[in-house]
Each structure stands twice: as structure tokens, then as C-alpha cells.
Protein backbone atom coordinates (compact mmCIF):
# COMPACT_ATOMS: atom_id res chain seq x y z
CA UNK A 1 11.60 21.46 64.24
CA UNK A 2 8.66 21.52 62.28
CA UNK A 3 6.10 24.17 62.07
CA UNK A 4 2.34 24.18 63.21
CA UNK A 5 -0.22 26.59 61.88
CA UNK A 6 -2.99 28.33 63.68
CA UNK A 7 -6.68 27.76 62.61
CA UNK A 8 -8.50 29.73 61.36
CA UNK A 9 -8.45 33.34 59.92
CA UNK A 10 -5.91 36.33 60.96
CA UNK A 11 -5.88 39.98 59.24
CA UNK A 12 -3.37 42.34 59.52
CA UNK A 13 -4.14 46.54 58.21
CA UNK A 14 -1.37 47.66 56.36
CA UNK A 15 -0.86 51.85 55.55
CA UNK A 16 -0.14 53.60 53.01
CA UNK A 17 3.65 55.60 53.04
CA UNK A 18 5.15 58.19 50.98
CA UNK A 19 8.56 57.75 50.54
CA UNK A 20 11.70 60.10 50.18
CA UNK A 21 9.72 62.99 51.23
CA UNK A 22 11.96 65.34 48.95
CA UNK A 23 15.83 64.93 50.02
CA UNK A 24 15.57 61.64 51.82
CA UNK A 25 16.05 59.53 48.91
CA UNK A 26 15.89 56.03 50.13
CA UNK A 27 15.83 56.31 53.43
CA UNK A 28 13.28 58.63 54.76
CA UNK A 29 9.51 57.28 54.68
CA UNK A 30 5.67 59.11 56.85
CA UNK A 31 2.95 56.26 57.14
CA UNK A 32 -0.21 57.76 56.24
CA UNK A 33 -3.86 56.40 57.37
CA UNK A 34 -5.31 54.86 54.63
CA UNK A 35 -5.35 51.36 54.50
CA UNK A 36 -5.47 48.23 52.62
CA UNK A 37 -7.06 45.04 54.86
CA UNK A 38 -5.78 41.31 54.31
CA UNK A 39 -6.97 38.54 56.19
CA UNK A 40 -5.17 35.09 55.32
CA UNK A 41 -6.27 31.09 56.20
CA UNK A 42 -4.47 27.93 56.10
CA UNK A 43 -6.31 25.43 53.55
CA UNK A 44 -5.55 21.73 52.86
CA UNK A 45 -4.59 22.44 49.55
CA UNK A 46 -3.88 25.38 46.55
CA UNK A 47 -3.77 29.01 46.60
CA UNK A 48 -6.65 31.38 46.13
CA UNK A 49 -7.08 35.02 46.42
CA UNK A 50 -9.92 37.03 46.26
CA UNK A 51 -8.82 40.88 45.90
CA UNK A 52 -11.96 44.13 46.07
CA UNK A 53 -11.00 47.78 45.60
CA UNK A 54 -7.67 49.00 43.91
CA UNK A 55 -6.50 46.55 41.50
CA UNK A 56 -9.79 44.24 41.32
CA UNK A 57 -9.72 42.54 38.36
CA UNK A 58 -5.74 43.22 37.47
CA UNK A 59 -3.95 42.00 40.02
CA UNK A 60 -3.38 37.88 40.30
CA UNK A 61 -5.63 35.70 42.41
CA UNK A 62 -2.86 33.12 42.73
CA UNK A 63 0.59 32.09 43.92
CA UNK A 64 1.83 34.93 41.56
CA UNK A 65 -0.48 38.03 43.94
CA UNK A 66 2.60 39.70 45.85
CA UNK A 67 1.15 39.50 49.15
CA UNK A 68 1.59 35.49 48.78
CA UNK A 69 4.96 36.01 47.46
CA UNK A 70 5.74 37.71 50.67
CA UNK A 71 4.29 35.17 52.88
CA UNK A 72 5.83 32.37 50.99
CA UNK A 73 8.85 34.38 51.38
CA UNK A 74 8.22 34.55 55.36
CA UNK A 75 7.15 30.58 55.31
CA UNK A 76 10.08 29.56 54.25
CA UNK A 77 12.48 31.96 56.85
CA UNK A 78 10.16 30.64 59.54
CA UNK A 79 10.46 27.16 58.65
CA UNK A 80 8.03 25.59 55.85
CA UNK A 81 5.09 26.43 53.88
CA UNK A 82 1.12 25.47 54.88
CA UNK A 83 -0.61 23.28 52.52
CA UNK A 84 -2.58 25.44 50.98
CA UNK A 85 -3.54 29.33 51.34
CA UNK A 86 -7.11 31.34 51.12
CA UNK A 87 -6.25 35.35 50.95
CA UNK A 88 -8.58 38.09 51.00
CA UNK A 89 -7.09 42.30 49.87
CA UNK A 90 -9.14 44.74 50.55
CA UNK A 91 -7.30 47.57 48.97
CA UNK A 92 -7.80 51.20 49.43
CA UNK A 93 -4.39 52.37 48.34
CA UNK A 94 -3.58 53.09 45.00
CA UNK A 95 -1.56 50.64 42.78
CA UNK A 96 1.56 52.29 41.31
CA UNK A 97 0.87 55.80 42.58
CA UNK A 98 3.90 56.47 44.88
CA UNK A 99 2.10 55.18 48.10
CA UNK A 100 4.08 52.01 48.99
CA UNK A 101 1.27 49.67 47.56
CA UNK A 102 3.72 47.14 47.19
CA UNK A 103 5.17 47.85 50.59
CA UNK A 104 2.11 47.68 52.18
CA UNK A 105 1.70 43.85 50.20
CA UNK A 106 4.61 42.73 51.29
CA UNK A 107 4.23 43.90 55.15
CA UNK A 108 0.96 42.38 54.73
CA UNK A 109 2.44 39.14 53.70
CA UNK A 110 5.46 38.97 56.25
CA UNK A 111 2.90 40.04 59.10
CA UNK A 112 -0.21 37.30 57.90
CA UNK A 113 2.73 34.38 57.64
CA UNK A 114 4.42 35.45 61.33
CA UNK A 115 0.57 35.18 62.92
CA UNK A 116 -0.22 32.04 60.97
CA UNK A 117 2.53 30.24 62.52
CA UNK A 118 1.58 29.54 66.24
CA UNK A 119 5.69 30.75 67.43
CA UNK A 120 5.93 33.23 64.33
CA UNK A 121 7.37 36.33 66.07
CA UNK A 122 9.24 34.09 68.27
CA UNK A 123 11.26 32.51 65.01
CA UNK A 124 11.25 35.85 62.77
CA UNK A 125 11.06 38.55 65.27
CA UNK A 126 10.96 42.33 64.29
CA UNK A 127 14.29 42.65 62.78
CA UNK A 128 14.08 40.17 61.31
CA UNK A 129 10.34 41.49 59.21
CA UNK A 130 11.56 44.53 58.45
CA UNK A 131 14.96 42.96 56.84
CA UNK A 132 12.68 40.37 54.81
CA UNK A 133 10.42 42.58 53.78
CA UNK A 134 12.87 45.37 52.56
CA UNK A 135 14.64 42.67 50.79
CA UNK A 136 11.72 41.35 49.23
CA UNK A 137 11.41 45.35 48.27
CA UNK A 138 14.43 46.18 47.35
CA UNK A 139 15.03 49.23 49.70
CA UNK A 140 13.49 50.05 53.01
CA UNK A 141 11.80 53.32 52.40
CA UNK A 142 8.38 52.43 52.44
CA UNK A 143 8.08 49.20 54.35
CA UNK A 144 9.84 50.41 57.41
CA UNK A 145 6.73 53.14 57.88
CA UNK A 146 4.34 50.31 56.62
CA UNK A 147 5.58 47.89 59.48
CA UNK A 148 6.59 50.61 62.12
CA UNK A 149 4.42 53.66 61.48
CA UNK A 150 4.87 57.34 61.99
CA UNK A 151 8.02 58.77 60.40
CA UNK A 152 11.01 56.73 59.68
CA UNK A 153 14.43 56.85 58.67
CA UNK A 154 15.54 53.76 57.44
CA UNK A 155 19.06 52.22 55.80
CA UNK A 156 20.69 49.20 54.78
CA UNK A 157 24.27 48.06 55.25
CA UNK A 158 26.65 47.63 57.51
CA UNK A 159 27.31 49.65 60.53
CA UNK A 160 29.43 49.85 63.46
CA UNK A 161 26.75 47.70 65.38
CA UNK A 162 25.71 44.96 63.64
CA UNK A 163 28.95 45.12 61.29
CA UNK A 164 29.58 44.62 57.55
CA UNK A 165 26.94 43.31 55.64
CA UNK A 166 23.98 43.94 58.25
CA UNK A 167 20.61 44.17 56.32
CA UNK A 168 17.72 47.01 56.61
CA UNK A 169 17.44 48.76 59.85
CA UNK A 170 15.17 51.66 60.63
CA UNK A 171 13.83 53.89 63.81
CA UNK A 172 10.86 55.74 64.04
CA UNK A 173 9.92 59.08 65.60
CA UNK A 174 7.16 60.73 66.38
CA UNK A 175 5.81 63.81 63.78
CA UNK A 176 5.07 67.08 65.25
CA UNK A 177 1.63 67.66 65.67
CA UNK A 178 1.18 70.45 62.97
CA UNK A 179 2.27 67.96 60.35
CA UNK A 180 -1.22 67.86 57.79
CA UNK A 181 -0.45 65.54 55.49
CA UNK A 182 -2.36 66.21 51.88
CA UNK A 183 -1.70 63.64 48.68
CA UNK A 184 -2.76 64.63 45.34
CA UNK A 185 -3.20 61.22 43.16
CA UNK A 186 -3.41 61.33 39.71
CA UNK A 187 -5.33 59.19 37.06
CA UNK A 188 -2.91 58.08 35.42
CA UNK A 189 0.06 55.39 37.09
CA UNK A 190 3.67 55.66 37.49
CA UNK A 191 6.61 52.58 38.00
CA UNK A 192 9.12 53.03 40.16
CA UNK A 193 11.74 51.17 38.05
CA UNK A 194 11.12 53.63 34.88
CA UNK A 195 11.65 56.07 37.55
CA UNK A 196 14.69 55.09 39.12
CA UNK A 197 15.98 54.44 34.96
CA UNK A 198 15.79 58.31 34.96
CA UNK A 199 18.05 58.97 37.71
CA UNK A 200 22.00 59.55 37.16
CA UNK A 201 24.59 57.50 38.37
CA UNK A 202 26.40 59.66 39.85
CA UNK A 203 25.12 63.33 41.47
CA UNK A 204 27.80 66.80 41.75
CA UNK A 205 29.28 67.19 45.24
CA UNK A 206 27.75 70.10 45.87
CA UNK A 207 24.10 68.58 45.41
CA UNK A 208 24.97 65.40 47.33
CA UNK A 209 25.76 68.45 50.46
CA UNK A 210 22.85 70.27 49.33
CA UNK A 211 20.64 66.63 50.30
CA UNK A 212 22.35 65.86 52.96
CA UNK A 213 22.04 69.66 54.99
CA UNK A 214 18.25 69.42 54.00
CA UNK A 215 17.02 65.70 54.79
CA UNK A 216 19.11 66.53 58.71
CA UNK A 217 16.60 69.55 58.96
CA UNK A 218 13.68 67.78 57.84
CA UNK A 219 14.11 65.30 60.34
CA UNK A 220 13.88 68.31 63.15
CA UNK A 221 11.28 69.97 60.79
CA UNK A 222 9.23 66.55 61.21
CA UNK A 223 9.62 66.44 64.38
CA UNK A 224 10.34 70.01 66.14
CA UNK A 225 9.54 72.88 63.96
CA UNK A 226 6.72 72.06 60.81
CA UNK A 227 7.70 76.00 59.80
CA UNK A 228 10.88 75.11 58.15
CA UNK A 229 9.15 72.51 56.59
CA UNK A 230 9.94 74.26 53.28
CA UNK A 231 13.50 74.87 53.19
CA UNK A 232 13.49 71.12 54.73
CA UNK A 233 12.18 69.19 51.49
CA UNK A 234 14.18 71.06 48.86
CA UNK A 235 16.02 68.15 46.52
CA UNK A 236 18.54 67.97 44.26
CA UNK A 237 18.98 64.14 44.41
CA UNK A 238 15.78 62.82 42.15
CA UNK A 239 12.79 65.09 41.82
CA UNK A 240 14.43 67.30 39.09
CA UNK A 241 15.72 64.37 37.06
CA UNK A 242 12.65 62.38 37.26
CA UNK A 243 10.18 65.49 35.95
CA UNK A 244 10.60 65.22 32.50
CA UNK A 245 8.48 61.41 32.95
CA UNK A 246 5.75 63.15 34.64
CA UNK A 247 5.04 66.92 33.90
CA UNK A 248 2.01 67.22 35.66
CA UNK A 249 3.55 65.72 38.97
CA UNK A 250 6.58 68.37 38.73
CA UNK A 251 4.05 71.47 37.59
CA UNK A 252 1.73 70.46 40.76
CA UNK A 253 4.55 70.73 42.73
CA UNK A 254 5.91 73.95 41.39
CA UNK A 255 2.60 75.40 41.89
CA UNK A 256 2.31 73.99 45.73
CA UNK A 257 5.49 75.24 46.70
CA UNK A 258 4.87 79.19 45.24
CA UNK A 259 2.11 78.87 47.38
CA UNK A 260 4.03 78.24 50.25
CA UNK A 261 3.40 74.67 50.77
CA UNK A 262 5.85 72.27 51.44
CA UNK A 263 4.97 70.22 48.80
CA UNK A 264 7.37 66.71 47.26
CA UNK A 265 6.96 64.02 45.03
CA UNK A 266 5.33 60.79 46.85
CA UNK A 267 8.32 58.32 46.54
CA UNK A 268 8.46 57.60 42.75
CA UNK A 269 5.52 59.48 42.01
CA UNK A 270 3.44 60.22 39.99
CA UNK A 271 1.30 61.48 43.25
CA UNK A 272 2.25 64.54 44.92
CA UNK A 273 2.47 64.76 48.92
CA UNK A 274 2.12 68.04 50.92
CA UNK A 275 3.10 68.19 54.42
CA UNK A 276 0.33 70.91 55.41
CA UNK A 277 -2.57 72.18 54.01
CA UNK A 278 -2.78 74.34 51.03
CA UNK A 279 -4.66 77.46 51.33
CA UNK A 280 -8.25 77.12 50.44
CA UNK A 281 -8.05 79.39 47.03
CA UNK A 282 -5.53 76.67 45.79
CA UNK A 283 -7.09 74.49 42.68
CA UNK A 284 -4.56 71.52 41.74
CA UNK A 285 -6.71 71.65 38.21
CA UNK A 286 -8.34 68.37 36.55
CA UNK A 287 -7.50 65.01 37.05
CA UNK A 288 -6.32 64.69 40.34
CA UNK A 289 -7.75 63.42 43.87
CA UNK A 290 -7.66 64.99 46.85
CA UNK A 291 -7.09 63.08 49.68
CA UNK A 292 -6.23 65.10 53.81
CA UNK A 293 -4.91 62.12 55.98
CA UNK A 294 -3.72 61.54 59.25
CA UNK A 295 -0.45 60.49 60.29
CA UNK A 296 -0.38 56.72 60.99
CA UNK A 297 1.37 56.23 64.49
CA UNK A 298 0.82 52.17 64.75
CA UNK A 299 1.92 50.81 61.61
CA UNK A 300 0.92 47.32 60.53
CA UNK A 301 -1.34 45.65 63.18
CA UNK A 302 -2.58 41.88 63.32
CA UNK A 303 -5.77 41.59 64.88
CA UNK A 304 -4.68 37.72 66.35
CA UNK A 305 -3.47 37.65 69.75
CA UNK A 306 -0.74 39.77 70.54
CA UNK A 307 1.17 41.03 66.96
CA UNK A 308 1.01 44.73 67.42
CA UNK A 309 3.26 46.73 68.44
CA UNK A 310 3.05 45.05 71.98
CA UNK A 311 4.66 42.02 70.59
CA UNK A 312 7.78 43.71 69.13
CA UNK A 313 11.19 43.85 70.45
CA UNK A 314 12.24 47.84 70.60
CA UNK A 315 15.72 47.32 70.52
CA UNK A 316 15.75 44.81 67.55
CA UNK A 317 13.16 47.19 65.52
CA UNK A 318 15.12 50.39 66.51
CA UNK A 319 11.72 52.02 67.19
CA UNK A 320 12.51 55.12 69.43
CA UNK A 321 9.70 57.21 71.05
């Protein structure tokens, strides 16, 4: 069956996520509102991409620009490509900071291809977006928040469900309303693969306890009980053995926590999330941002008929309210 393409423009908001969240390594993820804006048209012919904000002027304006990587990606699953492609980023998240900017690209690009294709959600339905897009990923941390919104716990693998070999599955629950969400972003950039190169291959039993006894009670600290938030995102698993690569990330930290703010590394870092606010005497010192954001509840949304959350299958997505 061959495909037909809508005319003219759709846009889909991405937001921003943090990642990990201190012991959830890989698997738990908070969408946070800020937001980057792509809108996406089928052309006769070529690929252009016109990108303002974060990362104008360093990021590619062609085939090669991530967000057309992902909907190439999603093209092809759903059943060919369009001729040609006009994308425009508006990008208010920072590149390489620890805020799932390439999580929200790809969720961008999944999302623009499944509205630019008259049956889209029909032929790649939920499930089916948030496997794509983790693969295109890697691991479904930060695009499971991106595409579901509001705090997620995410994995990959098989399970006594869908059986061996199942891909990236994740539900979503609602944060407690006390949950004040504060990122401090640096100048200076961080990559998530030099991170990851920093991590051991294998962690002591006792720490891999330690993780697992703490990311359970941040889930009902998340959700419940924001006072045991700081008992909730002690780690053993990553933060410790990727501080060496960025001092100023682990001091900040440090410094948040003694004050009695629970206070982690945004996914890979270098940008430092805290889960309320700190008090108002606390300085975080030179060089970084200060950003106090809301809690994203609605995840990606596609301003072209019906491609919000209205449009997705609860089951398949495993959202949960």
C-alpha cells in the first residue's frame, strides 16, 4: 500500500527531560517545560532545514540534522519517504547539557513523520514511537518523558508480556504536586558517550542493592511523599564515577545536597537538576544558569488534527494515570 502525505505544514513541541534522576540509571526520566518547536512540510524535492536558538549555526541544515534522521527513520517504518522535506527547530533546550536535546529531536522527528502521513498513528501507533525512537536513542530514558510527559519509568527487553526480545516500554505517573523542579546549566557542554566511557562494567553487590532500595522510594517520593526526596536520589550506580569529568557538576551537587536539597546530575550531565527549591541564601557561584520549571504533564503534542495524547492507545503506551 503506498503512502499519501498531508499538505501543508504540521509542528509538534517537544520538552526537555532529565534523565536518571540519581539511582534510576536508564530507566527513570521527569519531562520538564521548556521546549524546542519543529514544524515540518512535504516538498517536491531535497531537504532543507532552517534551525534559530540553541545550536544555530552548528547544527546541520540537511539530511544529516537528527530530527530528519528520525523522520526518515519513521518514513521508512510507516511505509516510504516524501519527495522532499522543509524543517524548521526552534530550539530552547540546550545542546549536550543533560536535557534530552537529542531525545527531544528524535520525538520531534517520529511525531512530524506520523502527522505527515495522512494514516500515520494508524500504521506506527504509540508503541510503536516510543520503541523507534528509543532505538534511534539508544535507551529510553529521555524519550519516553519527551513523548509521554510527566515522570516515567521506562525499560527495554523482554518481559513476561510481550516476551523475549520485546523493545522499549515505559508508563508514566503523575509527580506530586510539591515536586519544584530547578536545573542549573553550565557554560560549558558535556557528551553522553564520554560519559558512559567513565562508567565500570561491572558495579559491587552491595551498590547494585543500594540503587535498587533507592530508585523504588523515589518512585513513591515522586509521587507520594516529595520529603524523602533526599534519601530517594542517593546513587552509587554513575554519579560518583562520572565526577572526576566534570568537577563543577559533582561540587554543585555536593553543595545542593548539604543544603538539604535533593539535588542529581541531569542524565549525563554536565547540568545539575534539583527536585525543589533551594533556599534563597544559596549562590551556585559563576557560570551557571538558573532555570525554575514546571513539570511537563502532556509530553510531545502535534498541533494537526488529533496527535496528542487523545490519539494514543493507553494500553500500547503503558501510560497509567
Amino acid at each position: 500500500m503506498g503512502v499519501e502525505f498531508v499538505s501543508g505544514p504540521v509542528r509538534v513541541r517537544v520538552p526537555a527531560t532529565s534523565a536518571n534522576l540519581g539511582p534510576g540509571f536508564d530507566s527513570l526520566g521527569l519531562a520538564l517545560a521548556l521546549y524546542d518547536d519543529v514544524s515540518a512540510e512535504v516538498t517536491t524535492a531535497g531537504c532543507r532545514v532552517t534551525v534559530t536558538g540553541q545550536g544555530a549555526g552548528e547544527l546541520p541544515t540537511d539530511e544529516t540534522h537528527l530530527v530528519v534522521r528520525a523522520m526518515f527513520a519513521a518514513f521508512d517504518a510507516l511505509g516510504g519517504r516524501p519527495p522532499g522535506l522543509a524543517v524548521e527547530c526552534v530550539n530552547r533546550i540546550p545542546q549536550a547539557r543533560g536535557l534530552g536535546s537529542s531525545s527531544a529531536a528524535i520525538v520531534a522527528g517520529v511525531q512530524l513523520a506520523r502527522a505527515l502521513v495522512v494514516d500515520g498513528p494508524d500504521r506506527l501507533d504509540a508503541a510503536a514511537a516510543l520503541d523507534l525512537a528509543a532505538a534511534i536513542e539508544g535507551h529510553p530514558d529521555n524519550v519516553a518523558p519527551c513523548l509521554l510527559g510527566g515522570f516515567t519509568i521506562a525499560w527495554s527487553g523482554g518481559d513476561h508480556e510481550a516476551g523475549p526480545g520485546a523493545g522499549a516500554r515505559a508508563v508514566t505517573l503523575a509527580p506530586a504536586d510539591g515536586i519544584r523542579p530547578v536545573v542549573f546549566v553550565p557554560q560549558e557542554r558535556g557528551l553522553t558517550a564520554q560519559a558512559r566511557a567513565a562508567l565500570p562494567a561491572t558495579v559491587p553487590h552491595g551498590d547494585a542493592a543500594f540503587a535498587a532500595g533507592r530508585a523504588a522510594l523515589l518512585v513513591h517520593a515522586l509521587t507520594h511523599d516529595p520529603a524523602l526526596l533526599l534519601p530517594a536520589t542517593e546513587d552509587r550506580l554513575h554519579q560518583d564515577y562520572r565526577a572526576p569529568g566534570m568537577p563543577a557538576t559533582a561540587a554543585l551537587v555536593a553543595a545542593l545536597r548539604g543544603a538539604g536539597v535533593a539535588a542529581v546530575v541531569s542524565g549525563a550531565g554536565p547540568t545539575v537538576l534539583a527536585l525543589s527549591e533551594p533556599p534563597e541564601t544559596f549562590d551556585p557561584g559563576m557560570g551557571w544558569a538558573v532555570l525554575r520549571l514546571l513539570v511537563d504533564v502532556a509530553g510531545a503534542q502535534v498541533d494537526r488534527g488529533t496527535l496528542g495524547h487523545a490519539e494514543r492507545d493507553p494500553v500500547a503506551a503503558g501510560r497509567k494515570s
